[in-house]
C-alpha atoms as a PDB file:
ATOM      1  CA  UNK A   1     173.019 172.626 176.291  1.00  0.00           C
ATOM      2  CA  UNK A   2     173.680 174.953 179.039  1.00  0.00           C
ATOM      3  CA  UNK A   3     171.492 178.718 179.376  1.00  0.00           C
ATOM      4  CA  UNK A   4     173.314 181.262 180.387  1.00  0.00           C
ATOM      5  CA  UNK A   5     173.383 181.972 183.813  1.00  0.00           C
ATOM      6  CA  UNK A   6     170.944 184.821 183.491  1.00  0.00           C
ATOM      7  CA  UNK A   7     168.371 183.037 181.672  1.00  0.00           C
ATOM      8  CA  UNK A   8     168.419 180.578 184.530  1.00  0.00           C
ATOM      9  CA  UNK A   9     168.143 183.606 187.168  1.00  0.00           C
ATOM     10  CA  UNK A  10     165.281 184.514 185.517  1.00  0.00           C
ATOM     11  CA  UNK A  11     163.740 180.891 184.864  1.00  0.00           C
ATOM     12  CA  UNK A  12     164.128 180.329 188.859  1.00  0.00           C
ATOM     13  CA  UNK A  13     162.701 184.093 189.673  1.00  0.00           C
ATOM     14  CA  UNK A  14     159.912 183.353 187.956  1.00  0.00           C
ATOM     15  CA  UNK A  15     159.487 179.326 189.268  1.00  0.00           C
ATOM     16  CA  UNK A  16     159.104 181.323 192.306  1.00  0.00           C
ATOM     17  CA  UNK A  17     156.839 184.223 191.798  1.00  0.00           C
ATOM     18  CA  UNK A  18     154.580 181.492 190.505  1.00  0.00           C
ATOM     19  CA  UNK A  19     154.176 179.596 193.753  1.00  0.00           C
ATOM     20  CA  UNK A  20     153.844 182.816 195.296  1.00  0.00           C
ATOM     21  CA  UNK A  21     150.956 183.570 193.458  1.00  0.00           C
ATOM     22  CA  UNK A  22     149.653 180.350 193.881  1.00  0.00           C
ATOM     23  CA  UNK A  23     150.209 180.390 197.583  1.00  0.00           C
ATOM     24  CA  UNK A  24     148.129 183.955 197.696  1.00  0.00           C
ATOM     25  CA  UNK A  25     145.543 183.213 195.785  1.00  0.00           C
ATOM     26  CA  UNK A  26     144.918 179.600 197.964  1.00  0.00           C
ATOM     27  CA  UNK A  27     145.267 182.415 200.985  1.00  0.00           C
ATOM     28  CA  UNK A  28     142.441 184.711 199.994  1.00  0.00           C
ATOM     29  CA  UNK A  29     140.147 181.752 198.780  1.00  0.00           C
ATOM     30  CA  UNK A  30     140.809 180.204 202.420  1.00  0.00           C
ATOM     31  CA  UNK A  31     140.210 184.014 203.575  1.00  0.00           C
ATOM     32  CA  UNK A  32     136.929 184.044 201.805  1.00  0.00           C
ATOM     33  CA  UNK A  33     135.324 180.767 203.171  1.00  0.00           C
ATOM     34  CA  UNK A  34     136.252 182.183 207.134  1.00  0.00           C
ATOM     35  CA  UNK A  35     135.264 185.294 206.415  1.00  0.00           C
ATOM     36  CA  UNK A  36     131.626 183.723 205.344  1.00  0.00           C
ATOM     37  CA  UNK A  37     132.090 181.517 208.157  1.00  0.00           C
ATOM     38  CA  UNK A  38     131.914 184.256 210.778  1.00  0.00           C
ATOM     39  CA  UNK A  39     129.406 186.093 208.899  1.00  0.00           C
ATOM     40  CA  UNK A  40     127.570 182.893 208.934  1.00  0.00           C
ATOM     41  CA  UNK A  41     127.948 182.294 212.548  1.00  0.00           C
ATOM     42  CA  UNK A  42     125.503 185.319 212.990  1.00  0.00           C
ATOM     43  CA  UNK A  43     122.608 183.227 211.493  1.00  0.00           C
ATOM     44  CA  UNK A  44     119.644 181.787 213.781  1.00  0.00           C
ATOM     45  CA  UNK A  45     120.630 178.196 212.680  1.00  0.00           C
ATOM     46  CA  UNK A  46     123.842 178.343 213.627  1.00  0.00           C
ATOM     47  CA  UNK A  47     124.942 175.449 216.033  1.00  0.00           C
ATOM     48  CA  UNK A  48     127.448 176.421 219.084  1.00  0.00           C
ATOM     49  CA  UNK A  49     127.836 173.393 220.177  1.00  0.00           C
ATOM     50  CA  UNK A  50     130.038 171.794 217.952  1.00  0.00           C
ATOM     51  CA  UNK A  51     133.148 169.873 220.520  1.00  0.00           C
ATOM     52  CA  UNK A  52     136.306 170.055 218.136  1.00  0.00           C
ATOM     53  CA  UNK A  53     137.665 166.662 217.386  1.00  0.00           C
ATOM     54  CA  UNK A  54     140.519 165.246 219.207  1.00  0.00           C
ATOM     55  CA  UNK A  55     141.705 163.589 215.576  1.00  0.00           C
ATOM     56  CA  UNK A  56     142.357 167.173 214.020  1.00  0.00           C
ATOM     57  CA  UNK A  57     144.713 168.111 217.675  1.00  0.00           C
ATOM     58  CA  UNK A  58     146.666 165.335 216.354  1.00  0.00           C
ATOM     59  CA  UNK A  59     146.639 165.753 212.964  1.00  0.00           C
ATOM     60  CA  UNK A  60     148.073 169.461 213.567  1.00  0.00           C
ATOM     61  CA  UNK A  61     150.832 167.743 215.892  1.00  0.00           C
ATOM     62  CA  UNK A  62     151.396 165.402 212.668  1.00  0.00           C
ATOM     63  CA  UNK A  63     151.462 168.231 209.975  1.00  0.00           C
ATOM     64  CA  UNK A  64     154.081 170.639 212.503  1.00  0.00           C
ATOM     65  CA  UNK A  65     156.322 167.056 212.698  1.00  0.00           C
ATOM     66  CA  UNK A  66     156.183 166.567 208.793  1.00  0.00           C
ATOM     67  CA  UNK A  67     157.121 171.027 208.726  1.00  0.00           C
ATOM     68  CA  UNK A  68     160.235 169.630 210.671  1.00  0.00           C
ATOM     69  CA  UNK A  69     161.252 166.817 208.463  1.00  0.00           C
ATOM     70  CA  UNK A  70     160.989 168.636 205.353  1.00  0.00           C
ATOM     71  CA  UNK A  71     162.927 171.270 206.580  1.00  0.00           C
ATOM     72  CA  UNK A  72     165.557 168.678 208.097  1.00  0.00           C
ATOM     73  CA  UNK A  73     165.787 166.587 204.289  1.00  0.00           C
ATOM     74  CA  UNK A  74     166.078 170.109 202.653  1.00  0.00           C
ATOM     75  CA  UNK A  75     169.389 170.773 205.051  1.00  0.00           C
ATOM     76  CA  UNK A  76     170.938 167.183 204.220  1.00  0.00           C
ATOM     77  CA  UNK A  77     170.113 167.981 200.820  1.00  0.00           C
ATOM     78  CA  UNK A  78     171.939 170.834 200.904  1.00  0.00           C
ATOM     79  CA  UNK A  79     175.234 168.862 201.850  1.00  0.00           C
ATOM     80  CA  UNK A  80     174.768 166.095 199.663  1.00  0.00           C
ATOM     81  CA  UNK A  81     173.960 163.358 201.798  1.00  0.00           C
ATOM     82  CA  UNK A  82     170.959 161.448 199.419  1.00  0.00           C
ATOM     83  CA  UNK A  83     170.918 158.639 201.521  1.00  0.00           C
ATOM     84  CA  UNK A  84     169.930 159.585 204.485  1.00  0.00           C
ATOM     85  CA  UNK A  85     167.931 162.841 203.209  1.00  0.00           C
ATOM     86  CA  UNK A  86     165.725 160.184 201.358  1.00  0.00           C
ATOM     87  CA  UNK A  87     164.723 158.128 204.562  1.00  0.00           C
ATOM     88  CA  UNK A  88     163.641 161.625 205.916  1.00  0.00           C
ATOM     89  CA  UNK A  89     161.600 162.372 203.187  1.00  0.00           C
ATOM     90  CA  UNK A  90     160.096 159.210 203.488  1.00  0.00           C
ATOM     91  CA  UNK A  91     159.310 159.659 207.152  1.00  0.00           C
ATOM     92  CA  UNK A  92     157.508 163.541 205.834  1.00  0.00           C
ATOM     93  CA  UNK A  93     155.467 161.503 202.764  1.00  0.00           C
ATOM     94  CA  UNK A  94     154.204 159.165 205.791  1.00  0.00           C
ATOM     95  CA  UNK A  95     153.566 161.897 208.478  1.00  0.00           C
ATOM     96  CA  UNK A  96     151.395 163.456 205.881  1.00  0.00           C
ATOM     97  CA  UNK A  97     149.383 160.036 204.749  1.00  0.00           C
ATOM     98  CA  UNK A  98     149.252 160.034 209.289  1.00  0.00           C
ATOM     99  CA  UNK A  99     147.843 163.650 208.597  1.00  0.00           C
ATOM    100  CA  UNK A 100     144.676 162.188 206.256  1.00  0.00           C
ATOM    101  CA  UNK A 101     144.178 159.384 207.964  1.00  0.00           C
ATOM    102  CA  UNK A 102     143.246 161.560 211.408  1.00  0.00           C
ATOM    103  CA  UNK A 103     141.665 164.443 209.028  1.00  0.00           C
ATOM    104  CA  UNK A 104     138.943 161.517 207.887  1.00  0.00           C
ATOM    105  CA  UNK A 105     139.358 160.352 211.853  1.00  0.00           C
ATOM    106  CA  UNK A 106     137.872 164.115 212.750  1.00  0.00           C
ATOM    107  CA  UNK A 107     134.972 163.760 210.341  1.00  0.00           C
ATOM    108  CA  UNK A 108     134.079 160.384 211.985  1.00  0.00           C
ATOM    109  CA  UNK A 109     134.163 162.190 215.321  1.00  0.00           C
ATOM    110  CA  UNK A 110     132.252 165.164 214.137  1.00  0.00           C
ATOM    111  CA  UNK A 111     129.278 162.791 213.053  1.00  0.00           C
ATOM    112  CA  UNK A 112     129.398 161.192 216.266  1.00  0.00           C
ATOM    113  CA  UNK A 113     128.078 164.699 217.326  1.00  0.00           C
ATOM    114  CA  UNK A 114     125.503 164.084 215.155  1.00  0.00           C
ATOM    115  CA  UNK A 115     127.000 166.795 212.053  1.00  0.00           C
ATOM    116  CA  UNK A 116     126.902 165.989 208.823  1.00  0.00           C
ATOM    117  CA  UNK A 117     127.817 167.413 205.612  1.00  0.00           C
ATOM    118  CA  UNK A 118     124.338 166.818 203.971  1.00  0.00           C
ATOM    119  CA  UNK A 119     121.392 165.308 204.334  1.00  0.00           C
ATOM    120  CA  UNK A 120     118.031 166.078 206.539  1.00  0.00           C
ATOM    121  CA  UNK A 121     120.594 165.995 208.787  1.00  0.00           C
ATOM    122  CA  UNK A 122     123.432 168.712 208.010  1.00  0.00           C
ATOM    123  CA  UNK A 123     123.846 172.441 209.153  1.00  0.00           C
ATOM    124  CA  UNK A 124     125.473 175.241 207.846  1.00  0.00           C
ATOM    125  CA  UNK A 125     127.876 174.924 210.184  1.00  0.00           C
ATOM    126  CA  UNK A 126     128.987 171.409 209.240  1.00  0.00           C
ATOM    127  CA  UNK A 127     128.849 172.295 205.626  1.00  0.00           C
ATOM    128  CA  UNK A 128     131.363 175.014 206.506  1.00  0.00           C
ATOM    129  CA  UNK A 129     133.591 172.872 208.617  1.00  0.00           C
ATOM    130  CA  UNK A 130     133.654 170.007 205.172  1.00  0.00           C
ATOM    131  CA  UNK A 131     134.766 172.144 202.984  1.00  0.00           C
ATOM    132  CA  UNK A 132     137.472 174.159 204.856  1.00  0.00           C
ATOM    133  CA  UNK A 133     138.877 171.036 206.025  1.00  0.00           C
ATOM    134  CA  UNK A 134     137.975 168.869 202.586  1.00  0.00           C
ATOM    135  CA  UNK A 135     139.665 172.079 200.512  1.00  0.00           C
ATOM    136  CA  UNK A 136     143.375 171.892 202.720  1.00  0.00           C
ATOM    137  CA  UNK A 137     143.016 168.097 202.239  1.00  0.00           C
ATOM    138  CA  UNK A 138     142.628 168.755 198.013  1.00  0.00           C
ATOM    139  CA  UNK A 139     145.700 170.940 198.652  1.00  0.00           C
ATOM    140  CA  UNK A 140     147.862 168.675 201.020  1.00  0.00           C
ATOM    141  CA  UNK A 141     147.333 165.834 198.517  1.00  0.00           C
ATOM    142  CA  UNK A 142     149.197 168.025 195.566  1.00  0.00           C
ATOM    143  CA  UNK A 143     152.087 168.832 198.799  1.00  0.00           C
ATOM    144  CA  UNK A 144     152.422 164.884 198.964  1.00  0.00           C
ATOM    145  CA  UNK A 145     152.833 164.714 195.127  1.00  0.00           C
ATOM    146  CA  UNK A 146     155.034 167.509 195.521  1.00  0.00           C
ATOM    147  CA  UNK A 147     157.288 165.427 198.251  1.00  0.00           C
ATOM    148  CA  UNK A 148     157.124 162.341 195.741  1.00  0.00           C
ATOM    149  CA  UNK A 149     158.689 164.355 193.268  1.00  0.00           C
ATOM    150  CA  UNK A 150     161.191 165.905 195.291  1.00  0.00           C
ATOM    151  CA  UNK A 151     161.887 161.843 196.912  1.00  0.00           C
ATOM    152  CA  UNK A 152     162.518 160.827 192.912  1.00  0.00           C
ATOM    153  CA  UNK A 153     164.784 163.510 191.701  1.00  0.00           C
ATOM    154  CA  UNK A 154     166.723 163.292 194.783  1.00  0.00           C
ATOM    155  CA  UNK A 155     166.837 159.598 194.497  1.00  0.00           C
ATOM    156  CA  UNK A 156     167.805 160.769 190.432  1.00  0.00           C
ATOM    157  CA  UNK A 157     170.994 162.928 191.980  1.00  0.00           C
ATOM    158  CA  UNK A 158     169.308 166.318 190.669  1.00  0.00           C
ATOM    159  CA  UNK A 159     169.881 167.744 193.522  1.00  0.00           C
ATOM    160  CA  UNK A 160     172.912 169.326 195.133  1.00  0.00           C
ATOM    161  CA  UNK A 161     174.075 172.422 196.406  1.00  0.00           C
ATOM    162  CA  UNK A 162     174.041 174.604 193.426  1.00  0.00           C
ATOM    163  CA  UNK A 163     170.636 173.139 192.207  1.00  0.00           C
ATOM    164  CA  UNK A 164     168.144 173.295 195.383  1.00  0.00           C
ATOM    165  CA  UNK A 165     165.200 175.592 193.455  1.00  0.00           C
ATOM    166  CA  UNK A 166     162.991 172.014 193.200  1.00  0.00           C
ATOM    167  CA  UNK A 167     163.534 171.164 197.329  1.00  0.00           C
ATOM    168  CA  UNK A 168     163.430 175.331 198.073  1.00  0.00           C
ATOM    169  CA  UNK A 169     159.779 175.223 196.377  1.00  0.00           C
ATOM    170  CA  UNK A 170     158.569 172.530 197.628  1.00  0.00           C
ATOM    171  CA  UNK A 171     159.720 172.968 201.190  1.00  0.00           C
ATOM    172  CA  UNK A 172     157.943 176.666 200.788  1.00  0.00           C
ATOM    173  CA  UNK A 173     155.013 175.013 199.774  1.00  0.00           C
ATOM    174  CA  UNK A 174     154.842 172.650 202.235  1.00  0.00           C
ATOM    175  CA  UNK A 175     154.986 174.837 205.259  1.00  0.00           C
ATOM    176  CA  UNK A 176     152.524 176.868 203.649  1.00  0.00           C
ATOM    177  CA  UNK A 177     150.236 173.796 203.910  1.00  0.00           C
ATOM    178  CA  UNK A 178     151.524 173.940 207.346  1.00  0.00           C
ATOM    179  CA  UNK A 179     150.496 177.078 208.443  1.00  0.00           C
ATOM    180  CA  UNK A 180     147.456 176.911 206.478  1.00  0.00           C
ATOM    181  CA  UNK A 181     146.336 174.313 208.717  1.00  0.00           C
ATOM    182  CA  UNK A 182     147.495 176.061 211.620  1.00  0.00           C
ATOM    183  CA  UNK A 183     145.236 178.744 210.904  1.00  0.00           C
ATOM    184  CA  UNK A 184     142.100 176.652 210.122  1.00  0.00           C
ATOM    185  CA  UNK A 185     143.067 174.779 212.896  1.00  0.00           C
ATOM    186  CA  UNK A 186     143.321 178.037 215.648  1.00  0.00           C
ATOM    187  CA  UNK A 187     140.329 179.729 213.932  1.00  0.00           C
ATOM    188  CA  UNK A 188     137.700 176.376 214.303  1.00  0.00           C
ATOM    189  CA  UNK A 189     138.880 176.560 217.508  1.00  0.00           C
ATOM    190  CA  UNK A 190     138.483 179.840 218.922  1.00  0.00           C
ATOM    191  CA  UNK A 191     135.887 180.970 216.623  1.00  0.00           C
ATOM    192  CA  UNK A 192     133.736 177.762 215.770  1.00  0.00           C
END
């Protein structure tokens, strides 16, 4: 049964406004937790000396490359061309499993400094960098069942140039995780 065309308008307006939302409200929760940070920083137990690891310079590289490739399946998506969009979205689902593995790299290197997340141990300022880092992990794990998806119903032909509102989400959500990172990434970095 087909819905008429503005039902569907409406369906896909809304698909839409609901990532939106979703992307906001992960911004000002992300927001929240640096603004604390710096307000934290001003605390007498605050440690300065914190090196940032060389795993998360590489996992940013890794999460920009997997940006690319999403974009890139999207545009072969867009001309039909399953086959090859599919080995590209393959490449982005293992860029992003890259992206974990040097994420749980950088906590190895940050308790070679001698920071941990608890215990007699831990600081405030560890605790902070867990969770920021730990909480974009949470959400990068829903963008790689997000690419799955997108891998199967492309696989499934549901895709094609008139239907693109599935890749067109999840490619917006996915460079949000992108630039999410980016900014966690910039602000441990010049602020931490």
């Amino acid at each position: 049964m087909n819905q008429p065309i503005s039902q569907t308008i409406s369906i896909q307006r809304s698909k839409r406004m609901m990532l939106w939302i979703a992307m906001i409200s992960m911004s000002m929760t992300f927001a929240g937790l640096t603004s604390a940070y710096v307000v934290s920083s001003n605390r007498p137990d605050w440690l300065t000396q914190l090196v940032m690891p060389a795993a998360f310079t590489i996992s940013t590289i890794i999460i920009l490359l997997s940006g690319l490739t999403f974009w890139y399946a999207k545009k072969l998506i867009q001309v039909d061309n399953i086959s090859q969009s599919q080995w590209i979205l393959l490449i982005t689902f293992f860029l992003a499993i890259a992206f974990v593995y040097f994420q749980f790299q950088g906590f190895t290197q940050i308790m070679e400094q001698g920071y941990y997340f608890t215990g007699p141990e831990s600081s405030i300022t560890g605790s902070f960098i867990y969770v920021l880092v730990l909480l974009h992990l949470l959400h990068l794990i829903a963008g790689m069942i997000v690419v799955s998806v997108v891998m199967i119903n492309n696989y499934r032909g549901k895709y094609n140039k008139q239907n693109l509102l599935g890749v067109e989400l999840a490619t917006n959500f996915w460079h949000f995780l992108d630039g999410l990172w980016l900014y966690l990434y910039l602000f441990m970095l010049l602020i931490g």
